[in-house]
PDB file of N, CA and C in Angstrom:
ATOM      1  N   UNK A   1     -16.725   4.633  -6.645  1.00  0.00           N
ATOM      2  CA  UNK A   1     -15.922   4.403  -5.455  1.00  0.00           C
ATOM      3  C   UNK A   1     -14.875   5.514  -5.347  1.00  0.00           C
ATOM      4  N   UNK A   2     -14.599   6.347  -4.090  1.00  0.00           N
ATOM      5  CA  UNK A   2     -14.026   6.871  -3.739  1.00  0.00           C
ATOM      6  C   UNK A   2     -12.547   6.448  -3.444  1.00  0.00           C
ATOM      7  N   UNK A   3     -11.535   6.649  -3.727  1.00  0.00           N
ATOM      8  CA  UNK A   3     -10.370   6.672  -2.745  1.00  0.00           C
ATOM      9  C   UNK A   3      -9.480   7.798  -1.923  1.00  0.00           C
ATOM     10  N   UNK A   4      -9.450   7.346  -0.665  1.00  0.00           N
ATOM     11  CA  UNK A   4      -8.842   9.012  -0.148  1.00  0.00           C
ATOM     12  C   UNK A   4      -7.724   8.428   0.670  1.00  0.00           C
ATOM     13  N   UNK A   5      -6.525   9.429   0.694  1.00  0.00           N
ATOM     14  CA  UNK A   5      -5.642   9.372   1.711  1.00  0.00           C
ATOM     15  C   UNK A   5      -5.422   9.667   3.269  1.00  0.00           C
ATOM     16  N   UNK A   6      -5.119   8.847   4.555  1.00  0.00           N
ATOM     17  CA  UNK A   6      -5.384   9.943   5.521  1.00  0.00           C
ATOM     18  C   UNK A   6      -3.849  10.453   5.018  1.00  0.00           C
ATOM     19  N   UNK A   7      -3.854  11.223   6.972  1.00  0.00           N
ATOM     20  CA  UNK A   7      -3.043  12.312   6.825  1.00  0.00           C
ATOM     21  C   UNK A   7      -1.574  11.589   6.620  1.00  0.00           C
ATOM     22  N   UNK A   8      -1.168  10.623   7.780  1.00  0.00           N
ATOM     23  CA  UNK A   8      -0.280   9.847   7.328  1.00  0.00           C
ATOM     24  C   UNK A   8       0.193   9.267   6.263  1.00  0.00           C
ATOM     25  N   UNK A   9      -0.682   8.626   5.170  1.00  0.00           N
ATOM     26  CA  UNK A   9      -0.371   8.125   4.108  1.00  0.00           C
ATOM     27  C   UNK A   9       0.575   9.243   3.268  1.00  0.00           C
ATOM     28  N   UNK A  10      -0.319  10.326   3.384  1.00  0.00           N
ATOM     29  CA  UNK A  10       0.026  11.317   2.341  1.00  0.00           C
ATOM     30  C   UNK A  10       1.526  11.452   2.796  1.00  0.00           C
ATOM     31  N   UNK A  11       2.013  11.646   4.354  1.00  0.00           N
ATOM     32  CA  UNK A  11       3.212  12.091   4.587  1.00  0.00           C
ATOM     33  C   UNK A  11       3.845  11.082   4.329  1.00  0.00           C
ATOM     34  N   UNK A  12       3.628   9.980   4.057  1.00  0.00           N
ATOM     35  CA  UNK A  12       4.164   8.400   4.008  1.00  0.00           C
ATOM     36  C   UNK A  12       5.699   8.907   2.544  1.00  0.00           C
ATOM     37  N   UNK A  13       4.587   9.710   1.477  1.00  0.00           N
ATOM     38  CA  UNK A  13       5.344   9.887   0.346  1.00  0.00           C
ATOM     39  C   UNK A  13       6.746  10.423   0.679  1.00  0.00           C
ATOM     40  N   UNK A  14       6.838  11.461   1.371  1.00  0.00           N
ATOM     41  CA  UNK A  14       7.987  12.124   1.922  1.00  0.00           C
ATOM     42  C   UNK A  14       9.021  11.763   2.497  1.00  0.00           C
ATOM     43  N   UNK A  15       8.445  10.635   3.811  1.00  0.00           N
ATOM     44  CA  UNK A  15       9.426   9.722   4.474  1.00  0.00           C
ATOM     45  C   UNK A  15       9.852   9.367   3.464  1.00  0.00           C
ATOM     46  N   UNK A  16       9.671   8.199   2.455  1.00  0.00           N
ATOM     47  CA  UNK A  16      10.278   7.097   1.437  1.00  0.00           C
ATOM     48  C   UNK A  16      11.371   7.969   0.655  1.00  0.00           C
ATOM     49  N   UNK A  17      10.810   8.884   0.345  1.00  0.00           N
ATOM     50  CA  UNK A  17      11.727   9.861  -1.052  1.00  0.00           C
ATOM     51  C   UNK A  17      12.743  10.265   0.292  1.00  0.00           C
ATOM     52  N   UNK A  18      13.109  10.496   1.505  1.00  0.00           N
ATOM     53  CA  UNK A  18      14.207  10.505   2.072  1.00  0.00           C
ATOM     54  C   UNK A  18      15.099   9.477   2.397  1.00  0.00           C
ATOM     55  N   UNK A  19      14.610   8.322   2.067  1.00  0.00           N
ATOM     56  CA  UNK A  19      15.136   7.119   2.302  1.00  0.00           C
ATOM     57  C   UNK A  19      15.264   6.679   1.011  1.00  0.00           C
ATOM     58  N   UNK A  20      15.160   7.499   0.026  1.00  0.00           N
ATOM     59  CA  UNK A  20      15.530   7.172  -1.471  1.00  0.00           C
ATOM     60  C   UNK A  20      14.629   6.255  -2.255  1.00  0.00           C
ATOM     61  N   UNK A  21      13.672   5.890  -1.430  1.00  0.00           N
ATOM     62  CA  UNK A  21      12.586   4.780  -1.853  1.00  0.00           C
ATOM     63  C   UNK A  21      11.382   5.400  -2.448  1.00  0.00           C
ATOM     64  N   UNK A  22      11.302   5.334  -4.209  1.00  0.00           N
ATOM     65  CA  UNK A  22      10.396   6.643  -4.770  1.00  0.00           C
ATOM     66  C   UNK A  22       9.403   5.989  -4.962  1.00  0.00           C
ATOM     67  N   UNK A  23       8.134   6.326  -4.233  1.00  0.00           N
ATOM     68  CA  UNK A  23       6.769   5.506  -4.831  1.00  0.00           C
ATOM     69  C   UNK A  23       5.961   6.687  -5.044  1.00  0.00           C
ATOM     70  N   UNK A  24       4.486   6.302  -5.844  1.00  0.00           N
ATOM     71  CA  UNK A  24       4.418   7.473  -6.780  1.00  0.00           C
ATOM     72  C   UNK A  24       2.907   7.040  -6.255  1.00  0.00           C
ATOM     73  N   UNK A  25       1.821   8.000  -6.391  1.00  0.00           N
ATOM     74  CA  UNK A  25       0.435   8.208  -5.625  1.00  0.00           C
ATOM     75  C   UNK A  25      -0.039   7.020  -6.761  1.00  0.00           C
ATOM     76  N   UNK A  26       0.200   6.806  -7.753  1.00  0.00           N
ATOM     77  CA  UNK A  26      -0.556   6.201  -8.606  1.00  0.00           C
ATOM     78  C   UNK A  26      -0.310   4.843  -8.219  1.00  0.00           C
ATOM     79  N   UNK A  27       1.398   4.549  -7.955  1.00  0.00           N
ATOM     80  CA  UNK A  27       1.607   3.238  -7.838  1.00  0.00           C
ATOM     81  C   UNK A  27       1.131   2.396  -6.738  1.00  0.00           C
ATOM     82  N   UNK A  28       0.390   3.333  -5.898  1.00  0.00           N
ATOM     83  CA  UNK A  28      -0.131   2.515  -4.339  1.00  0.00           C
ATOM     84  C   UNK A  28      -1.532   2.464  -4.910  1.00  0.00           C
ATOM     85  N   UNK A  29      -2.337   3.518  -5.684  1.00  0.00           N
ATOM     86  CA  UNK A  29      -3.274   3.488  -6.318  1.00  0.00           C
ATOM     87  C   UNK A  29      -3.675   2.222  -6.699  1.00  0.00           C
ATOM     88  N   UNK A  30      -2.743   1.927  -7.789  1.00  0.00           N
ATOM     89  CA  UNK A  30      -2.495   0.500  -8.628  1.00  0.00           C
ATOM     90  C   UNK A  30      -2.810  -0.472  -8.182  1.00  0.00           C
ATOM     91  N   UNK A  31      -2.116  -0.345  -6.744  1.00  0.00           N
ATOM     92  CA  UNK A  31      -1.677  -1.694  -5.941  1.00  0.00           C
ATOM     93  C   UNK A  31      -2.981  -2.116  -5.261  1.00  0.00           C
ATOM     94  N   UNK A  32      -3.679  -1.042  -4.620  1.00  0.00           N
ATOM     95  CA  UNK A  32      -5.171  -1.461  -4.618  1.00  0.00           C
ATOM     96  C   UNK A  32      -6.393  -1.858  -4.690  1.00  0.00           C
ATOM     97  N   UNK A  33      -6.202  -1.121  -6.480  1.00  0.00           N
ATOM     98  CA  UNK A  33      -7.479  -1.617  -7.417  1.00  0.00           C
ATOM     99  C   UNK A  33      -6.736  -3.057  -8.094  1.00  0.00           C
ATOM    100  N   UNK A  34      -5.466  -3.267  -7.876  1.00  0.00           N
ATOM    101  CA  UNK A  34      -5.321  -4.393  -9.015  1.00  0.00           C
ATOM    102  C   UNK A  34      -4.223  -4.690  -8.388  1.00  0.00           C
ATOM    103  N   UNK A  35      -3.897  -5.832  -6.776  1.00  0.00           N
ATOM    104  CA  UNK A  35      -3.065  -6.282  -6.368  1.00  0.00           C
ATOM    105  C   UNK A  35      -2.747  -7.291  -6.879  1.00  0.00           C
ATOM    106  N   UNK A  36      -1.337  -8.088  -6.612  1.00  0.00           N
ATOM    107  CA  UNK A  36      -0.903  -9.207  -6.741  1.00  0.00           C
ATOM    108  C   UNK A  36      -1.197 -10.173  -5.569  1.00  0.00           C
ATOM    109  N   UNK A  37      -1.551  -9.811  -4.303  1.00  0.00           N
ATOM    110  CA  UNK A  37      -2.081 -10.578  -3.320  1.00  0.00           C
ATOM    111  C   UNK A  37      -2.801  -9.597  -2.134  1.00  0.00           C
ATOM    112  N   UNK A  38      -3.670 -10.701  -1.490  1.00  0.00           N
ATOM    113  CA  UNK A  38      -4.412  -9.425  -0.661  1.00  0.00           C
ATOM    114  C   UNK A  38      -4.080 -10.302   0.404  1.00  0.00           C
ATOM    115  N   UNK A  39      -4.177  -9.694   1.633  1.00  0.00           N
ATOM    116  CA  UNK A  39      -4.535 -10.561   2.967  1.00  0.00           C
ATOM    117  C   UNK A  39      -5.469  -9.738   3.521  1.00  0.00           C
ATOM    118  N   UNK A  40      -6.397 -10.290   3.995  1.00  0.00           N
ATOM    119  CA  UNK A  40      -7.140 -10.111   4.721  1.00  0.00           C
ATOM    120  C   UNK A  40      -7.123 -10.686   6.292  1.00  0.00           C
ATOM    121  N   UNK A  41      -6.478 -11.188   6.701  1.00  0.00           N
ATOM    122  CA  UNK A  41      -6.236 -11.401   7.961  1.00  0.00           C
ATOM    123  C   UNK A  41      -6.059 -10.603   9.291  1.00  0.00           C
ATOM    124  N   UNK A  42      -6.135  -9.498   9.118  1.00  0.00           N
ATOM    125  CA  UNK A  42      -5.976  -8.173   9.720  1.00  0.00           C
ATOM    126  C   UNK A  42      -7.866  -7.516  10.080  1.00  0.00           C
ATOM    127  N   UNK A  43      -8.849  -7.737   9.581  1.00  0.00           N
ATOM    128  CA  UNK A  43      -9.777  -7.407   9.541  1.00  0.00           C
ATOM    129  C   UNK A  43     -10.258  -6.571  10.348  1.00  0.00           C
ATOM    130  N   UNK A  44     -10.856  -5.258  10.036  1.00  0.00           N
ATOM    131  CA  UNK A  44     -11.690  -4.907   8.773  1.00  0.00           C
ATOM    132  C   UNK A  44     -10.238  -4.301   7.995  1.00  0.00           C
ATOM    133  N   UNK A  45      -9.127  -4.354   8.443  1.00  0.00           N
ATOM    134  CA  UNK A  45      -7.954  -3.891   7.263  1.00  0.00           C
ATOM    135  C   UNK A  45      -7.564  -4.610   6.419  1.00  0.00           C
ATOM    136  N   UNK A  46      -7.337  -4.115   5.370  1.00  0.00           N
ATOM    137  CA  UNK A  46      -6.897  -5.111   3.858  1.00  0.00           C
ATOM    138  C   UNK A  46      -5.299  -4.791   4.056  1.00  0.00           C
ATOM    139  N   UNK A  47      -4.906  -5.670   3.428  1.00  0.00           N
ATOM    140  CA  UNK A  47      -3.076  -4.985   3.271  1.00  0.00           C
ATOM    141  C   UNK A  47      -3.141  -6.009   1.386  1.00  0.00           C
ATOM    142  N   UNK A  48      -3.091  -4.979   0.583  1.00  0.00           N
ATOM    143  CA  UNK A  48      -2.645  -5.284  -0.863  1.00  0.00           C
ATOM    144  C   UNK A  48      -1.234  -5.277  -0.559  1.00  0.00           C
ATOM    145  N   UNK A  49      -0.738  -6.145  -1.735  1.00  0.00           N
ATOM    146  CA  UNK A  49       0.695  -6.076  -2.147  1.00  0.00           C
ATOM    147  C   UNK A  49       1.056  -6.367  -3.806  1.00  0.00           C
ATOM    148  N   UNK A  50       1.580  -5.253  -3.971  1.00  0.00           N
ATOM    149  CA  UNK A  50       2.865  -5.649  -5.251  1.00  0.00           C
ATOM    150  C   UNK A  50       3.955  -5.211  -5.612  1.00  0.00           C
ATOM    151  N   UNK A  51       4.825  -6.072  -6.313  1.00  0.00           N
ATOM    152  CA  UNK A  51       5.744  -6.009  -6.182  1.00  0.00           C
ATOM    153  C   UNK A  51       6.832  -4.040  -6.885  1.00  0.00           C
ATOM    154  N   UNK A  52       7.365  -3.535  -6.008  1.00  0.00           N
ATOM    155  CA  UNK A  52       7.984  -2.610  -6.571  1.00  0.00           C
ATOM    156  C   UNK A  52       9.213  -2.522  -6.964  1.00  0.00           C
ATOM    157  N   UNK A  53      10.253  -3.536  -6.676  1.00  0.00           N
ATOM    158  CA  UNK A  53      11.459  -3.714  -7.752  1.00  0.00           C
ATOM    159  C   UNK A  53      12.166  -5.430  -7.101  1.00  0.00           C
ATOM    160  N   UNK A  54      12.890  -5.233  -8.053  1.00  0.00           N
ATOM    161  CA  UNK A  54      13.527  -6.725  -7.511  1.00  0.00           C
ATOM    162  C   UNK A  54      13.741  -7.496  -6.188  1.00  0.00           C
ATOM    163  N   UNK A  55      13.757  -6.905  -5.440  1.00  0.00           N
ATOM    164  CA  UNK A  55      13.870  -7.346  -3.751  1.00  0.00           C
ATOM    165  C   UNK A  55      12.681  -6.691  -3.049  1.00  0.00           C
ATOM    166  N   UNK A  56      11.947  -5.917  -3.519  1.00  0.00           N
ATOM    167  CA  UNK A  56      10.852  -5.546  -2.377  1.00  0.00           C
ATOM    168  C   UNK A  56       9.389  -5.613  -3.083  1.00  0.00           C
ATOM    169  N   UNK A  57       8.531  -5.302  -2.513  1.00  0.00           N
ATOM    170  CA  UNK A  57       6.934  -5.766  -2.702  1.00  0.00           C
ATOM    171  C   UNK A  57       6.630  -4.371  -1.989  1.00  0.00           C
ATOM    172  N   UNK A  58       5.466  -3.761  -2.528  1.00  0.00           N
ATOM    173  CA  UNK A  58       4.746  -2.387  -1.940  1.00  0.00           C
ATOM    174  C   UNK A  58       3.612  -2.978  -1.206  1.00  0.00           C
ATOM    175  N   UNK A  59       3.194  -2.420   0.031  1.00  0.00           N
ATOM    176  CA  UNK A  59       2.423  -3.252   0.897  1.00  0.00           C
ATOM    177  C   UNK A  59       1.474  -2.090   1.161  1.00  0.00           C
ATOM    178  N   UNK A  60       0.277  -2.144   0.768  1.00  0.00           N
ATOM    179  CA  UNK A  60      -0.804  -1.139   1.320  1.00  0.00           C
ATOM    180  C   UNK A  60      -1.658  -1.273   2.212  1.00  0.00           C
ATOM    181  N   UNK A  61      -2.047  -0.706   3.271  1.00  0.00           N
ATOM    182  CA  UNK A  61      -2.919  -0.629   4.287  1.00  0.00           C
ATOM    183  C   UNK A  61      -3.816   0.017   4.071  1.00  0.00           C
ATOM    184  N   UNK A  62      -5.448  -0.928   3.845  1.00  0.00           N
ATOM    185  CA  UNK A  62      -6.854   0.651   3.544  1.00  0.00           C
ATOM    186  C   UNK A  62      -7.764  -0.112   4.476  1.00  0.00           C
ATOM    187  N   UNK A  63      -8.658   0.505   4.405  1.00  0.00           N
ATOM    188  CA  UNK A  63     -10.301   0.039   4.952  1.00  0.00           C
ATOM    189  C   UNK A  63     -10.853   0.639   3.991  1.00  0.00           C
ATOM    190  N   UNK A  64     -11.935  -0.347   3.748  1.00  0.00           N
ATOM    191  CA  UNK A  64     -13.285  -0.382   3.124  1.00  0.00           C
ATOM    192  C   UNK A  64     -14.342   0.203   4.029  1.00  0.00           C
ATOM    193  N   UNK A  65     -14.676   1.297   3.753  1.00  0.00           N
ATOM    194  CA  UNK A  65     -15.557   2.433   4.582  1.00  0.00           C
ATOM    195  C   UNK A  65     -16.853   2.624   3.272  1.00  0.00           C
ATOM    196  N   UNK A  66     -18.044   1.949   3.733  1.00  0.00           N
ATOM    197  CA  UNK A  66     -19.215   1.882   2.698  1.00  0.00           C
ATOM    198  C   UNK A  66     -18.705   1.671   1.248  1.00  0.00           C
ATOM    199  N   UNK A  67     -18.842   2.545   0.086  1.00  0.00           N
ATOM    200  CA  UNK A  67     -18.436   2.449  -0.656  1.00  0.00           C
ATOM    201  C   UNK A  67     -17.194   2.995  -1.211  1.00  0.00           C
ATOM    202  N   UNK A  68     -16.082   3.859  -0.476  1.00  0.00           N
ATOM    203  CA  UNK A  68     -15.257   4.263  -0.516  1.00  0.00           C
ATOM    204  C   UNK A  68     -13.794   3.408  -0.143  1.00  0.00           C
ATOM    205  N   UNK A  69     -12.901   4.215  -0.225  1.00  0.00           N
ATOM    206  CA  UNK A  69     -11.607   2.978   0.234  1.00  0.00           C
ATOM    207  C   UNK A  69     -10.616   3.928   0.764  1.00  0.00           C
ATOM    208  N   UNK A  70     -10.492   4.172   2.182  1.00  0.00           N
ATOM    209  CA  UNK A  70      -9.602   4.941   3.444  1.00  0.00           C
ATOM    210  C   UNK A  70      -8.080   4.198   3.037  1.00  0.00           C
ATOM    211  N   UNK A  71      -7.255   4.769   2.338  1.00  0.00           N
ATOM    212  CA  UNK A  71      -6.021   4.121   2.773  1.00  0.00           C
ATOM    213  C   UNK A  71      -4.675   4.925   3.688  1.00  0.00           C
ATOM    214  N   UNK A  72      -4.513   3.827   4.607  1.00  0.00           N
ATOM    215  CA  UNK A  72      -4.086   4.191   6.007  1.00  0.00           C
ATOM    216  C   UNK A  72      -2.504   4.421   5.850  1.00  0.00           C
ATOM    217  N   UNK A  73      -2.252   3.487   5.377  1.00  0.00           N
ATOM    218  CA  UNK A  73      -0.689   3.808   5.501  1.00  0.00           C
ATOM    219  C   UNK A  73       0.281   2.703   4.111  1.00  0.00           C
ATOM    220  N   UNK A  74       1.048   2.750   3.724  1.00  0.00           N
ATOM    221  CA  UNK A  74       1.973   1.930   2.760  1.00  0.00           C
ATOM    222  C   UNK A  74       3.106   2.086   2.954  1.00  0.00           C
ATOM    223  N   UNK A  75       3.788   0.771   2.877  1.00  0.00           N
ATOM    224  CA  UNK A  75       5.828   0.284   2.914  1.00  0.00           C
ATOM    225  C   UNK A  75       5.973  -0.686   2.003  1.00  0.00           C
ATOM    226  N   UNK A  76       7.382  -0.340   2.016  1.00  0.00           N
ATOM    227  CA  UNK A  76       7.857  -1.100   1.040  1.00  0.00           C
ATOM    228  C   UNK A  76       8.649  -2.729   1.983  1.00  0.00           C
ATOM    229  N   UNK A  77       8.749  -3.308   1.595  1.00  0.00           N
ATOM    230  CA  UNK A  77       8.708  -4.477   2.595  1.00  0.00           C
ATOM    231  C   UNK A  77       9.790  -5.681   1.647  1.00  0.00           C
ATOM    232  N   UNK A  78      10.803  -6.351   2.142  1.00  0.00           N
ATOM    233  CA  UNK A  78      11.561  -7.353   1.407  1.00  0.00           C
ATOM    234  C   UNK A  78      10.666  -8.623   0.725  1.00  0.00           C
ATOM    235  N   UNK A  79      10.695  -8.902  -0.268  1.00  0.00           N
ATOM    236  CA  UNK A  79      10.191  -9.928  -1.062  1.00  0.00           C
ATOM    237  C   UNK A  79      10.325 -11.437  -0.565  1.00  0.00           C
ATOM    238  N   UNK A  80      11.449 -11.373   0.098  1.00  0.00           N
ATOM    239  CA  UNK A  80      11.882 -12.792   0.729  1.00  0.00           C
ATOM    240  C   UNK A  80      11.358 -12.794   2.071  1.00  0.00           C
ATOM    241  N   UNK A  81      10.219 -11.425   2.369  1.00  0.00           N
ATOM    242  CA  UNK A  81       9.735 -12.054   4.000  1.00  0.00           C
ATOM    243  C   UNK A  81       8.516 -11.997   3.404  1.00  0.00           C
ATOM    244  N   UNK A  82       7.656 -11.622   3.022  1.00  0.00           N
ATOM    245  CA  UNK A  82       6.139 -11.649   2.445  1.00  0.00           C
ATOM    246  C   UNK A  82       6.090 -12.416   1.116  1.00  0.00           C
ATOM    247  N   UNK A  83       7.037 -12.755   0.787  1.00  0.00           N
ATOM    248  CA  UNK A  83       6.607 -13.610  -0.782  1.00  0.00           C
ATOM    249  C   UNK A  83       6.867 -15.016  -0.135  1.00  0.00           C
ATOM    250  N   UNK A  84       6.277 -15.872  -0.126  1.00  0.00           N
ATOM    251  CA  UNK A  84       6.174 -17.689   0.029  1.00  0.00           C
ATOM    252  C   UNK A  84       6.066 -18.193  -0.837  1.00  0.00           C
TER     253      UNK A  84
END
Protein backbone atom coordinates (compact mmCIF):
# COMPACT_ATOMS: atom_id res chain seq x y z
CA UNK A 1 0.00 0.00 0.00
CA UNK A 2 0.99 3.24 -1.07
CA UNK A 3 0.61 6.50 0.84
CA UNK A 4 0.90 9.90 -0.86
CA UNK A 5 0.34 13.48 -0.02
CA UNK A 6 -1.64 15.96 -2.21
CA UNK A 7 -0.42 19.28 -2.72
CA UNK A 8 -2.30 20.80 0.13
CA UNK A 9 -1.55 18.36 2.75
CA UNK A 10 2.05 18.81 2.20
CA UNK A 11 1.56 22.74 2.60
CA UNK A 12 -0.76 21.85 5.55
CA UNK A 13 2.85 21.27 7.46
CA UNK A 14 3.83 24.92 7.07
CA UNK A 15 0.54 26.57 7.94
CA UNK A 16 0.59 24.64 11.56
CA UNK A 17 4.45 25.35 12.30
CA UNK A 18 3.21 29.17 11.85
CA UNK A 19 0.60 28.82 14.18
CA UNK A 20 3.11 27.07 16.44
CA UNK A 21 1.20 23.79 16.08
CA UNK A 22 4.24 21.18 15.22
CA UNK A 23 3.01 17.99 13.56
CA UNK A 24 5.48 15.82 12.02
CA UNK A 25 4.85 13.68 8.45
CA UNK A 26 5.13 10.59 10.53
CA UNK A 27 2.63 11.62 13.13
CA UNK A 28 -0.36 11.96 10.53
CA UNK A 29 1.29 8.83 9.05
CA UNK A 30 0.60 7.12 12.43
CA UNK A 31 -2.70 8.44 12.72
CA UNK A 32 -3.77 6.59 9.65
CA UNK A 33 -2.35 3.25 9.76
CA UNK A 34 -3.19 3.05 13.53
CA UNK A 35 -6.07 5.55 14.58
CA UNK A 36 -7.80 5.97 17.78
CA UNK A 37 -11.17 6.47 15.94
CA UNK A 38 -12.26 6.55 12.38
CA UNK A 39 -15.47 8.05 10.98
CA UNK A 40 -16.55 7.18 8.12
CA UNK A 41 -19.50 9.19 7.67
CA UNK A 42 -18.15 11.48 5.11
CA UNK A 43 -17.88 8.76 2.36
CA UNK A 44 -15.71 7.76 0.17
CA UNK A 45 -13.55 10.13 2.82
CA UNK A 46 -12.17 8.64 5.99
CA UNK A 47 -11.27 11.27 8.68
CA UNK A 48 -8.79 9.23 11.34
CA UNK A 49 -8.19 10.79 14.61
CA UNK A 50 -5.63 10.89 17.43
CA UNK A 51 -4.98 12.45 19.96
CA UNK A 52 -1.90 15.13 19.74
CA UNK A 53 -1.58 16.74 23.20
CA UNK A 54 -3.79 17.39 26.05
CA UNK A 55 -6.63 19.49 24.59
CA UNK A 56 -6.49 18.58 20.93
CA UNK A 57 -6.89 15.34 18.72
CA UNK A 58 -5.07 15.28 15.05
CA UNK A 59 -7.80 14.76 12.52
CA UNK A 60 -6.84 13.27 9.07
CA UNK A 61 -8.59 13.47 5.84
CA UNK A 62 -7.59 10.51 3.02
CA UNK A 63 -9.35 8.45 0.40
CA UNK A 64 -8.84 5.03 -0.30
CA UNK A 65 -7.89 5.08 -4.08
CA UNK A 66 -7.52 1.08 -5.10
CA UNK A 67 -4.85 0.03 -3.11
CA UNK A 68 -3.20 3.16 -2.15
CA UNK A 69 -4.24 5.90 0.48
CA UNK A 70 -4.58 9.86 -1.04
CA UNK A 71 -4.37 11.94 2.06
CA UNK A 72 -6.17 15.20 1.52
CA UNK A 73 -5.75 17.38 4.17
CA UNK A 74 -5.12 17.25 8.38
CA UNK A 75 -6.03 19.69 11.67
CA UNK A 76 -5.65 19.72 14.73
CA UNK A 77 -9.11 20.04 16.30
CA UNK A 78 -10.21 20.56 20.34
CA UNK A 79 -10.73 17.27 22.21
CA UNK A 80 -13.86 18.53 23.90
CA UNK A 81 -15.65 18.95 20.36
CA UNK A 82 -14.75 15.50 18.68
CA UNK A 83 -14.11 13.41 21.79
CA UNK A 84 -17.78 12.10 23.32
Amino acid sequence: MKIRFTKHALEKFEVLKQHRILVSRNRVLNTVIAPEYTDHRRAPLVIAQSTLDINRVLRVVYKKEQDDIKIITFYPGRKSQYEK
